[in-house]
Protein backbone atom coordinates (compact mmCIF):
# COMPACT_ATOMS: atom_id res chain seq x y z
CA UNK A 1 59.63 -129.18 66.98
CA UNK A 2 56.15 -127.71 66.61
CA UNK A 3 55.04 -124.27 66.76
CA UNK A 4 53.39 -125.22 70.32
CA UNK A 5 56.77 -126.49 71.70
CA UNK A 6 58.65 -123.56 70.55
CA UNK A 7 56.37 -121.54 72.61
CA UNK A 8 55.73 -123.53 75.31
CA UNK A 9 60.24 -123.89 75.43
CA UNK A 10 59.42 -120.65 76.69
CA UNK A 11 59.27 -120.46 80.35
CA UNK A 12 58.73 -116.19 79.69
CA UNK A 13 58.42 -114.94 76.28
CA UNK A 14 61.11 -113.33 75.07
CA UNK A 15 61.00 -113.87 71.10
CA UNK A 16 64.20 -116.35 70.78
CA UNK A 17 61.59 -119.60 70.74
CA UNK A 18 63.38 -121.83 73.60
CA UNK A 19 66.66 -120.98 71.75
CA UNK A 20 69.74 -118.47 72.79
CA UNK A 21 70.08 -115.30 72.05
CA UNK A 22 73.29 -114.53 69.82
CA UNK A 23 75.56 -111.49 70.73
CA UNK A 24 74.34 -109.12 68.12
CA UNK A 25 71.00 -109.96 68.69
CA UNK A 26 71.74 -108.12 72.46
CA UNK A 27 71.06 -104.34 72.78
CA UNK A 28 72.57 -102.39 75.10
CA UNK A 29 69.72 -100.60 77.18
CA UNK A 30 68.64 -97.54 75.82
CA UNK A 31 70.02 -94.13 77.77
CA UNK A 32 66.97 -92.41 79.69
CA UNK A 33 65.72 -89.46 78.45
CA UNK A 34 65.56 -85.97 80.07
CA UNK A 35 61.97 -84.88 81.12
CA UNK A 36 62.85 -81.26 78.54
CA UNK A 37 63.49 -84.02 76.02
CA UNK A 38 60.41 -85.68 76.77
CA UNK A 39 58.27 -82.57 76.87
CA UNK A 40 59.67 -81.65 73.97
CA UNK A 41 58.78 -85.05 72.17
CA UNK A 42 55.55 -84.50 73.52
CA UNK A 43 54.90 -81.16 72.10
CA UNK A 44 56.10 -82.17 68.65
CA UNK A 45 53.39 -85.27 68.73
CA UNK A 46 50.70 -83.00 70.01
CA UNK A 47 51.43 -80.22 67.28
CA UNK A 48 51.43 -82.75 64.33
CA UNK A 49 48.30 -84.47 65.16
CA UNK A 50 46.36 -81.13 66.25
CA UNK A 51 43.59 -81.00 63.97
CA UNK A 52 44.42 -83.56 61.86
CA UNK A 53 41.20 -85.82 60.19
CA UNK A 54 40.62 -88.34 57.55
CA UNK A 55 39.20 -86.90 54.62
CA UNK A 56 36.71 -89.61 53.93
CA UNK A 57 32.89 -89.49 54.96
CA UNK A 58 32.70 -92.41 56.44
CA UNK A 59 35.34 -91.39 59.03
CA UNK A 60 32.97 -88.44 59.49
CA UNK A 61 30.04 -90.53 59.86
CA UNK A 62 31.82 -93.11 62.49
CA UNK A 63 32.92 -89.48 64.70
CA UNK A 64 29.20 -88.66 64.29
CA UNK A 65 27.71 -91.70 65.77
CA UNK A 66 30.47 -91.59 68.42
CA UNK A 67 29.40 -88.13 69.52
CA UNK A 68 25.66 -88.88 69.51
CA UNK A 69 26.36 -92.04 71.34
CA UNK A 70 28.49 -90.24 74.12
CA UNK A 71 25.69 -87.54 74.01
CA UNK A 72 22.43 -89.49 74.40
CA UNK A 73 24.74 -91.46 77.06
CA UNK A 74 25.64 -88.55 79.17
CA UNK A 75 21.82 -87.77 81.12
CA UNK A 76 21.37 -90.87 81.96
CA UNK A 77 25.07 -91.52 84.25
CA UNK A 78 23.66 -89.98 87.03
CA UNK A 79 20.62 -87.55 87.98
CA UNK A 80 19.73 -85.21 90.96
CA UNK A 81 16.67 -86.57 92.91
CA UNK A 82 15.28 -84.01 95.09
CA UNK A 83 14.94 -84.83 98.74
CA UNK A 84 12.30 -82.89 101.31
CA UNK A 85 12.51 -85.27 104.38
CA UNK A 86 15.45 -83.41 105.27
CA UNK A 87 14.43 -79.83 104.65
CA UNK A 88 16.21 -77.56 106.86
């Protein structure tokens, strides 16, 4: 069977390439997490990558063009245009 069969055996993708899954290969679904738990999860992620940068300069530079490229972007989204038909 070619790669392309396997794949196309597949009616939805699911990894097992037309073929059955075994019984260890089945999880049991994973038990839902509080939303404390998930703030707390959250918090932990947030505090470890707070500040964090790569220490190279061409990281540095790529942030710097980002930046100028979001700032030169900026004026020209939208603009006031002053209107004195309707003058009150």
């Amino acid at each position: 069977m070619t790669p392309y069969e396997r794949l196309m055996a597949e009616g939805i993708p699911t990894g097992t390439f037309g073929g059955p899954r075994t019984e260890s290969e089945v999880r049991p679904p994973a038990a839902a997490s509080t939303a404390s738990q998930q703030a707390a999860r959250r918090a932990a992620l947030e505090e470890a990558q707070h500040g964090w940068r790569l220490p190279d300069e061409r990281s540095e530079r790529n942030r710097e063009r980002v930046r100028e490229a979001k700032r030169a972007a900026r004026p020209r989204h939208l603009r006031i245009v002053r209107d004195d038909t309707h003058a009150a």
